[in-house]
PDB file of N, CA and C in Angstrom:
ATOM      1  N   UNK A   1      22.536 -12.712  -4.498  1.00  0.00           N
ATOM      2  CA  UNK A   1      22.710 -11.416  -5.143  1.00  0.00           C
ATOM      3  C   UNK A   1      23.541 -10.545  -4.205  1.00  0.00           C
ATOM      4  N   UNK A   2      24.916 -10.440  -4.594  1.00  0.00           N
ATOM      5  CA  UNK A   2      25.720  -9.494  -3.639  1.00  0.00           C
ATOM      6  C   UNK A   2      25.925  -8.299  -4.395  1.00  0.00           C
ATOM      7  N   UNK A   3      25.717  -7.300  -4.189  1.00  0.00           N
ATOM      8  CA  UNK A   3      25.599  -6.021  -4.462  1.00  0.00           C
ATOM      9  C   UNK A   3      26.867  -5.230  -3.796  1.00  0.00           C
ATOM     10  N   UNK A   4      27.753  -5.066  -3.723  1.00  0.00           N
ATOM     11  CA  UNK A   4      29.158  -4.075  -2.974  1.00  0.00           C
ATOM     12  C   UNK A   4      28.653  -2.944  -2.471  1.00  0.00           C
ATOM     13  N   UNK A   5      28.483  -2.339  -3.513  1.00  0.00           N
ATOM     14  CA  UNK A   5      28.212  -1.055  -3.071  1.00  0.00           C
ATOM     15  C   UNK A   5      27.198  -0.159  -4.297  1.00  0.00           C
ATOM     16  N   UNK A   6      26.620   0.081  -3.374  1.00  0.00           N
ATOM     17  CA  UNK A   6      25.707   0.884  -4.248  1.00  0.00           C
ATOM     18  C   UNK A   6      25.635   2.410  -4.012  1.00  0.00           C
ATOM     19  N   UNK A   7      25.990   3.173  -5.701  1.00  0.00           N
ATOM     20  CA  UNK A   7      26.076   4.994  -5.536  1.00  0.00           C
ATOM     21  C   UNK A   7      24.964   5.392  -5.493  1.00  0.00           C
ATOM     22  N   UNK A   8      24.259   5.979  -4.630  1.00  0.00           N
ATOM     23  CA  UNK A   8      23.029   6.940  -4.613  1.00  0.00           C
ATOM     24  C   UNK A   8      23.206   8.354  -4.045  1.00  0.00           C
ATOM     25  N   UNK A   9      24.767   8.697  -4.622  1.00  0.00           N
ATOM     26  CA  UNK A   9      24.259  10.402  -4.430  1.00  0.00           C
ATOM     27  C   UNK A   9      23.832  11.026  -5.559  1.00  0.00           C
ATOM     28  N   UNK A  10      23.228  10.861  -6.251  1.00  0.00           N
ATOM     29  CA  UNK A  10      22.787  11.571  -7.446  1.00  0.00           C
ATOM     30  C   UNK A  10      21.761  10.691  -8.248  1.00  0.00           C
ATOM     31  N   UNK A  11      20.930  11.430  -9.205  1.00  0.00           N
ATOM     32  CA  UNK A  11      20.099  10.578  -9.664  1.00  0.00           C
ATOM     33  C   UNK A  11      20.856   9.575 -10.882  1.00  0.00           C
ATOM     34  N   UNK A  12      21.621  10.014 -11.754  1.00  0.00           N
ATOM     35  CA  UNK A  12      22.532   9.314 -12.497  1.00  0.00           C
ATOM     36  C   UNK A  12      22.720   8.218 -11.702  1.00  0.00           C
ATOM     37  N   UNK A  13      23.885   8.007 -10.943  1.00  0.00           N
ATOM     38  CA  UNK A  13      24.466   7.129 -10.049  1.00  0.00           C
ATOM     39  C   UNK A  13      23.323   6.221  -9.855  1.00  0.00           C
ATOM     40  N   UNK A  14      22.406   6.430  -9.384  1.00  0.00           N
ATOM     41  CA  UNK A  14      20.828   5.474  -8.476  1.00  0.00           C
ATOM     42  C   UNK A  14      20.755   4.705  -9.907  1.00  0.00           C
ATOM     43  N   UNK A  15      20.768   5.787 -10.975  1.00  0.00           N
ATOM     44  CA  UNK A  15      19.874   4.877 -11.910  1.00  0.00           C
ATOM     45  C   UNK A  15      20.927   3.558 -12.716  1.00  0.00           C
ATOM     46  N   UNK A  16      22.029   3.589 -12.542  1.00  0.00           N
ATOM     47  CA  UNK A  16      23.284   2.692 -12.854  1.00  0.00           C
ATOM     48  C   UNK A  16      23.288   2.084 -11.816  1.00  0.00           C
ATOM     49  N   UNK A  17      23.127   1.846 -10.412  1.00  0.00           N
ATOM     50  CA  UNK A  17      22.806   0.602  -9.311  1.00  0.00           C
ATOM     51  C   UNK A  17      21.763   0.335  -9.161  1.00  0.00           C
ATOM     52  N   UNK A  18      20.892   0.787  -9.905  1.00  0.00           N
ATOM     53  CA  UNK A  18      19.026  -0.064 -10.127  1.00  0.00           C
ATOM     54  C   UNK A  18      19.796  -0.962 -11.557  1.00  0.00           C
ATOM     55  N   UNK A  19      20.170  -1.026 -12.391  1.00  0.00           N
ATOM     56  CA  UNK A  19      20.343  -1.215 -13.285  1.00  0.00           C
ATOM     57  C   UNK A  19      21.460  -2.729 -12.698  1.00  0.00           C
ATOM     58  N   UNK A  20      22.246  -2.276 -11.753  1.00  0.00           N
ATOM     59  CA  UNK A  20      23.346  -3.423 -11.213  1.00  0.00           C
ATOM     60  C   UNK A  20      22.503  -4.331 -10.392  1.00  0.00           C
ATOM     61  N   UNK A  21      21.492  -3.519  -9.976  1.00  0.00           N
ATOM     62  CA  UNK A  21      20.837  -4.807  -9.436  1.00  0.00           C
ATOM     63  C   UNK A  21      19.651  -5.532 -10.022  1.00  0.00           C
ATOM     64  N   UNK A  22      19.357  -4.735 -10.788  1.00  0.00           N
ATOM     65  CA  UNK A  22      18.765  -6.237 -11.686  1.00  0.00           C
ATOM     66  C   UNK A  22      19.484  -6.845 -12.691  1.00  0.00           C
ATOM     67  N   UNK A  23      20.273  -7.105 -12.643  1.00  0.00           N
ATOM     68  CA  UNK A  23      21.518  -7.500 -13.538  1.00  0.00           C
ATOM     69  C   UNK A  23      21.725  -8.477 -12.631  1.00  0.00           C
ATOM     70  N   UNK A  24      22.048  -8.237 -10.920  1.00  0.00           N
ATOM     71  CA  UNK A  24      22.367  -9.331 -10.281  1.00  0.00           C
ATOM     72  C   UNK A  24      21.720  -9.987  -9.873  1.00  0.00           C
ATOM     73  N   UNK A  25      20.174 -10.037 -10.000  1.00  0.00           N
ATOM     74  CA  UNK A  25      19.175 -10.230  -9.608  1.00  0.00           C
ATOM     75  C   UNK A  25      18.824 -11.452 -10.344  1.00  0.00           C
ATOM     76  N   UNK A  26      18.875 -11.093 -11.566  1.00  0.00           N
ATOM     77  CA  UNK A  26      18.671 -12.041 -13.160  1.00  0.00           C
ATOM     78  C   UNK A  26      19.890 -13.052 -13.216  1.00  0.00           C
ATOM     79  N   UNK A  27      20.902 -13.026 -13.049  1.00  0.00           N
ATOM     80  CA  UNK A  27      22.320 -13.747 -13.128  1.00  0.00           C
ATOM     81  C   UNK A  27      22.053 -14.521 -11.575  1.00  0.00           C
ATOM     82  N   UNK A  28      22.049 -14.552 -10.454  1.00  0.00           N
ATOM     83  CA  UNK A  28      21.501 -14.739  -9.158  1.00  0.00           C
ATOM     84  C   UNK A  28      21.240 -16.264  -9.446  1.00  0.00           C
ATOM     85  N   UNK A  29      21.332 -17.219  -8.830  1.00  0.00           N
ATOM     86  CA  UNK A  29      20.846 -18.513  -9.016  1.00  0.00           C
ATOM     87  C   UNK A  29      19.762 -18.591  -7.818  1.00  0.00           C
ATOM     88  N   UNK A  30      20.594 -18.259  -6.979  1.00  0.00           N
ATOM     89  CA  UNK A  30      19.424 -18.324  -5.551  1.00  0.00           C
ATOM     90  C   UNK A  30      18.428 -16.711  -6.041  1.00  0.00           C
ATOM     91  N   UNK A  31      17.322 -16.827  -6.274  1.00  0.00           N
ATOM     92  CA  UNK A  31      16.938 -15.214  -6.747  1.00  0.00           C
ATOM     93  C   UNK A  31      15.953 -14.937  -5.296  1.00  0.00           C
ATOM     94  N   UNK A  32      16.569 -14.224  -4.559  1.00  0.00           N
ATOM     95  CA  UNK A  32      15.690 -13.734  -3.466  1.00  0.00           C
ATOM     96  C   UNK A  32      14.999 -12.535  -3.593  1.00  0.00           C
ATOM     97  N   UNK A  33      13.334 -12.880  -4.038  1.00  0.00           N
ATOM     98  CA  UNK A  33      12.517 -11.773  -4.329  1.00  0.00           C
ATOM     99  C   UNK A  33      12.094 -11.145  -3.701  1.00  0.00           C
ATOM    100  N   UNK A  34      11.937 -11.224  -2.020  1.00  0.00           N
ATOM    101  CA  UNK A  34      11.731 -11.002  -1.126  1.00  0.00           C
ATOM    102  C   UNK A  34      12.533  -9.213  -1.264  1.00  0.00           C
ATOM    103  N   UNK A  35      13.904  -9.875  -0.972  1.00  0.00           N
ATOM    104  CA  UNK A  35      14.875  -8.961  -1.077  1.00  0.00           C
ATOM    105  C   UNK A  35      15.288  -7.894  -2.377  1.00  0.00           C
ATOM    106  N   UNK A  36      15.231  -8.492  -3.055  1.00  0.00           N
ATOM    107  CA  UNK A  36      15.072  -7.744  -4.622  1.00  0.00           C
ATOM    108  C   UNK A  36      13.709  -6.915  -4.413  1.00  0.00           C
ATOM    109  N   UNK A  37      12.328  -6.921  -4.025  1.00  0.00           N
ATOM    110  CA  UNK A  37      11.539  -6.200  -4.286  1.00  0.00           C
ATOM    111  C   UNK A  37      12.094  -5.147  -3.137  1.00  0.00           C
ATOM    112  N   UNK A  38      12.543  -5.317  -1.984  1.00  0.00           N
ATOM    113  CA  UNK A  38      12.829  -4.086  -0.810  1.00  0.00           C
ATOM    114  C   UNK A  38      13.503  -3.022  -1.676  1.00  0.00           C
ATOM    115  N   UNK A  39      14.526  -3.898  -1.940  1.00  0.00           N
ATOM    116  CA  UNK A  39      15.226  -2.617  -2.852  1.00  0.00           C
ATOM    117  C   UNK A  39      14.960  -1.932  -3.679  1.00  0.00           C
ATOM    118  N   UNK A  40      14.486  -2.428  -4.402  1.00  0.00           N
ATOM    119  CA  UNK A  40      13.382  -1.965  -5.249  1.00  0.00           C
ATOM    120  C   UNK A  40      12.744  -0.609  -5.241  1.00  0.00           C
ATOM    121  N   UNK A  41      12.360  -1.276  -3.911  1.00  0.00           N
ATOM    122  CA  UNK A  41      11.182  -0.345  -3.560  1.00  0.00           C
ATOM    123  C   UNK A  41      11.659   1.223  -2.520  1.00  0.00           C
ATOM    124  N   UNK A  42      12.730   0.376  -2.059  1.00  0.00           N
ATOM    125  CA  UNK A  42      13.814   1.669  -1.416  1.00  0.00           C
ATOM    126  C   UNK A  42      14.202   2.648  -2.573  1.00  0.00           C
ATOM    127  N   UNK A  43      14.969   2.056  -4.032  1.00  0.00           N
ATOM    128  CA  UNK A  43      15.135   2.772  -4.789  1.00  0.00           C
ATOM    129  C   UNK A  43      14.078   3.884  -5.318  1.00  0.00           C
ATOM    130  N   UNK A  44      13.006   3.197  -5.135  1.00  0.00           N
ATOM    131  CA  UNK A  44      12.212   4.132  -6.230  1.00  0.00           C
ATOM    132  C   UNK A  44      11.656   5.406  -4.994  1.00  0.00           C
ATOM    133  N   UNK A  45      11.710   4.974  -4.008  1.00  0.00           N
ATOM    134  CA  UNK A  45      11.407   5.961  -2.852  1.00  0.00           C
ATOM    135  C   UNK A  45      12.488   7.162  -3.182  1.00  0.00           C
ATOM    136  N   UNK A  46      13.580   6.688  -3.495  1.00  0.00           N
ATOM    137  CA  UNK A  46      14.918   7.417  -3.116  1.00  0.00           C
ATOM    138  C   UNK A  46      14.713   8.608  -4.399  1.00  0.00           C
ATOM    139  N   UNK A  47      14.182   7.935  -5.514  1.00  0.00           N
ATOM    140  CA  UNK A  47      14.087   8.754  -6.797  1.00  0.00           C
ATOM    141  C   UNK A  47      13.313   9.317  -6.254  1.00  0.00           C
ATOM    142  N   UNK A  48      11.826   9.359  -5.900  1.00  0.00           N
ATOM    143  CA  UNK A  48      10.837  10.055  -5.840  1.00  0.00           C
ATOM    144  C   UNK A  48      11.742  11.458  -4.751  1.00  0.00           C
ATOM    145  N   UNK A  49      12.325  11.069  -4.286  1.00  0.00           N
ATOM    146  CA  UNK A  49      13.039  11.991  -2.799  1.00  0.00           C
ATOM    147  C   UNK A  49      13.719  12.883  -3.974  1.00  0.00           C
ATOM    148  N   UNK A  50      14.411  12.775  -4.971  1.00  0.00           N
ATOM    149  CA  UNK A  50      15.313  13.472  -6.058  1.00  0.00           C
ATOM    150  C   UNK A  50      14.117  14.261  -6.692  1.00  0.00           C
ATOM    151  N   UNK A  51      13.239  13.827  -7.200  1.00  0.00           N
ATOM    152  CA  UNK A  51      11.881  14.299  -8.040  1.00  0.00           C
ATOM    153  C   UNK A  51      11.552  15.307  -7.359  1.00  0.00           C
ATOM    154  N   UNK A  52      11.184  15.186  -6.072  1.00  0.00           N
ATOM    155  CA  UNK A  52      10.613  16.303  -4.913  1.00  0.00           C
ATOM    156  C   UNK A  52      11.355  17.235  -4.791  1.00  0.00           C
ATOM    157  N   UNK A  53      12.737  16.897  -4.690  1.00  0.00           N
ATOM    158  CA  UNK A  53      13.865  18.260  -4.756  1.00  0.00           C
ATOM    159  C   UNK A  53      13.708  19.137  -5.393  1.00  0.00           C
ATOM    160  N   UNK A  54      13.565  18.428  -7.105  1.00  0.00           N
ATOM    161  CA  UNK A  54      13.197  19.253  -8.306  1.00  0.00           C
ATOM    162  C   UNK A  54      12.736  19.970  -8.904  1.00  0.00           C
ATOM    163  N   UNK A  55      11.638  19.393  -8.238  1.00  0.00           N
ATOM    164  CA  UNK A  55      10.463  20.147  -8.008  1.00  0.00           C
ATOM    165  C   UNK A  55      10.194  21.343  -7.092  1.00  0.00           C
ATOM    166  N   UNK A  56      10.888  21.240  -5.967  1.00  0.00           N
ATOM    167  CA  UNK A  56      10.746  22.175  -4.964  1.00  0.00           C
ATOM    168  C   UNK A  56      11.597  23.885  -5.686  1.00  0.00           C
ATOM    169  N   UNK A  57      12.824  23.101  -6.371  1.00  0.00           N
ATOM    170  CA  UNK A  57      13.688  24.390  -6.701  1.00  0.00           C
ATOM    171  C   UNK A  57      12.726  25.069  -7.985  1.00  0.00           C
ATOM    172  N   UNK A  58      12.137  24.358  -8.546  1.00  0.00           N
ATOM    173  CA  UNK A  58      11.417  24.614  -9.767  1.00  0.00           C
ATOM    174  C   UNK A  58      10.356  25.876  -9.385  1.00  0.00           C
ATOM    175  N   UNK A  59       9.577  25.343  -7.570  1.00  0.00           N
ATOM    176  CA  UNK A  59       8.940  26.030  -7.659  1.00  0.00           C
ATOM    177  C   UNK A  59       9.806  27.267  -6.858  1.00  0.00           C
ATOM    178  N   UNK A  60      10.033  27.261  -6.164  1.00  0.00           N
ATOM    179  CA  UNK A  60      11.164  28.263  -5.566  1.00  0.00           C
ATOM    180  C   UNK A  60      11.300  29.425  -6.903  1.00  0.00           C
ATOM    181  N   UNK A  61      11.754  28.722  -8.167  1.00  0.00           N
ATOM    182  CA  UNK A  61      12.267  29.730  -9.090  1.00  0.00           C
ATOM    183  C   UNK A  61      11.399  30.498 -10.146  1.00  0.00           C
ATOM    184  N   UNK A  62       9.705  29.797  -9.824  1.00  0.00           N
ATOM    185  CA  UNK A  62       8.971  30.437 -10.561  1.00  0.00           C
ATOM    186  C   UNK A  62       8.162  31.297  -9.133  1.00  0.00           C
ATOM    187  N   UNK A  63       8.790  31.307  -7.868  1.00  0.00           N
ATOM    188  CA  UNK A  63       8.072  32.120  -7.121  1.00  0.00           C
ATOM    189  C   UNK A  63       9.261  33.526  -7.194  1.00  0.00           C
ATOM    190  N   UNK A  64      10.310  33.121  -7.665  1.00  0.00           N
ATOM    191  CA  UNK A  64      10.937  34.512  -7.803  1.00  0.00           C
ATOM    192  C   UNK A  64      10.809  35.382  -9.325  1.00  0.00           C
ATOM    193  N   UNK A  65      10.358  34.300 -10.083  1.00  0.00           N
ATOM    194  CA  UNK A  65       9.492  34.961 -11.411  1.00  0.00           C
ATOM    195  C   UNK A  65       8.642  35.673 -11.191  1.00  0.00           C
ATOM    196  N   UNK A  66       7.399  35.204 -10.328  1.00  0.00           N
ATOM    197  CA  UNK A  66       6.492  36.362  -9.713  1.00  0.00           C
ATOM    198  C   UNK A  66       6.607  37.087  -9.507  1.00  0.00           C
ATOM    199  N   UNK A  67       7.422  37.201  -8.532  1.00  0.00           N
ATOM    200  CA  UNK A  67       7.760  38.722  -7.358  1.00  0.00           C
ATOM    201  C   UNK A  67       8.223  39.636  -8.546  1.00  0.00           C
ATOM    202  N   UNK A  68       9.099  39.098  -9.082  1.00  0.00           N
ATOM    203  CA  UNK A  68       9.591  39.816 -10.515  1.00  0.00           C
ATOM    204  C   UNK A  68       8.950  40.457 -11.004  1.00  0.00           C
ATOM    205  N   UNK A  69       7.965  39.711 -11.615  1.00  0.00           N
ATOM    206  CA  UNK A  69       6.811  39.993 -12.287  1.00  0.00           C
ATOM    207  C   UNK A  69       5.376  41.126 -11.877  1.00  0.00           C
ATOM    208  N   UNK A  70       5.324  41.013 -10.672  1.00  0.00           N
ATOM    209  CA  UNK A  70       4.526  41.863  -9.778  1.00  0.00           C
ATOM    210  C   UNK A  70       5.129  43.117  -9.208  1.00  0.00           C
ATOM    211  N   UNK A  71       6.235  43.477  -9.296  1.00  0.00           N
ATOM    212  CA  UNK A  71       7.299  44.381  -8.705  1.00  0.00           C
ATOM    213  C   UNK A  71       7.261  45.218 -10.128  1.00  0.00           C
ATOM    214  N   UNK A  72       6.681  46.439 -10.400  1.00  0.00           N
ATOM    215  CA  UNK A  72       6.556  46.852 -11.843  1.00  0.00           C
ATOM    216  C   UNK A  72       8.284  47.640 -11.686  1.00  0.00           C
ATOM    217  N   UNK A  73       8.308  48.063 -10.676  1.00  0.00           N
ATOM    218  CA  UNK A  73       9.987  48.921 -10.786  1.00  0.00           C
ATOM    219  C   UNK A  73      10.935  47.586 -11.380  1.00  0.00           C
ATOM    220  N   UNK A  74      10.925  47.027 -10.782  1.00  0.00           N
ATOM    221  CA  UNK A  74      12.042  45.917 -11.223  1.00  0.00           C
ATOM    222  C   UNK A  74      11.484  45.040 -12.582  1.00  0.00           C
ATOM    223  N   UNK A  75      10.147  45.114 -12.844  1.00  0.00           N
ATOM    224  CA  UNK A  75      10.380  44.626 -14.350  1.00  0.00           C
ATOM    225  C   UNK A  75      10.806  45.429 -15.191  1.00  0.00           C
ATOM    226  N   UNK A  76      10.250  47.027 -14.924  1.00  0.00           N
ATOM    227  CA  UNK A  76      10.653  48.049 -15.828  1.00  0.00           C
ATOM    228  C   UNK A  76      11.944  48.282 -15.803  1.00  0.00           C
ATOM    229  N   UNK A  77      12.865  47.897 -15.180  1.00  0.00           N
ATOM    230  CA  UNK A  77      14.355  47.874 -15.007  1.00  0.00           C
ATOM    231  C   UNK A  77      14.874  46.674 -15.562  1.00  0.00           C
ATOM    232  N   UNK A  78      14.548  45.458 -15.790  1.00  0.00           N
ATOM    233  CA  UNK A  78      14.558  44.489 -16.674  1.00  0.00           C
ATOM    234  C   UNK A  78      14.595  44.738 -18.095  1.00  0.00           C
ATOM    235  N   UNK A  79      13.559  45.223 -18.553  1.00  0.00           N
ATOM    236  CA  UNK A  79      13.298  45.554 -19.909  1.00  0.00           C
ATOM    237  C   UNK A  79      14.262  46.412 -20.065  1.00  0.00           C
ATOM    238  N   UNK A  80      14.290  47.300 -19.379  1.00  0.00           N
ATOM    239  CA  UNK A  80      15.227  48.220 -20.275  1.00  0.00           C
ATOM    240  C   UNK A  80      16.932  48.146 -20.045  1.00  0.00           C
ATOM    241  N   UNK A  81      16.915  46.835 -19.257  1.00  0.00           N
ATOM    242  CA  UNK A  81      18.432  46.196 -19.377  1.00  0.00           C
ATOM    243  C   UNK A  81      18.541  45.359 -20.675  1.00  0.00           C
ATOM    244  N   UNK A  82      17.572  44.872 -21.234  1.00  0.00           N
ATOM    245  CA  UNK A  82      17.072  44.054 -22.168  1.00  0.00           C
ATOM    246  C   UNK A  82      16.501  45.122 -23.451  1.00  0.00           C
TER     247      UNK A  82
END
């Protein structure tokens, strides 16, 4: 299973070279599972690392909802931009 190169800057990209490698994995005559599960298992680490990001900005942006929200001058200046 020779793999070139694999894109993992983005979650798109990861999920189209998980996809190339079990493709080469399955086609593979010699199938080294050994090696196929590392990656594997690297990949899904790598997603979870993207997930956590996501999460982090998610919460980041409902902690500036708060402040928002708790700040009565600046909601009342909201609304009545709205």
């Amino acid at each position: 299973m020779a793999i070139k190169k694999l894109w993992l800057n983005n979650l798109q990209n990861t999920r189209k070279s998980l996809g190339r490698l079990i493709r080469g994995y399955h086609a593979s005559p010699d199938e080294d599972i050994q090696r196929f599960r590392a990656e594997i298992y690297a990949l899904k680490t790598l997603v979870d690392c993207f997930r956590l990001e996501l999460d982090l900005e998610l919460a980041r942006r409902v902690e500036v909802i708060e402040d928002i929200l708790e700040d009565p001058v600046r909601l009342t200046k909201i609304r009545r931009a709205n």
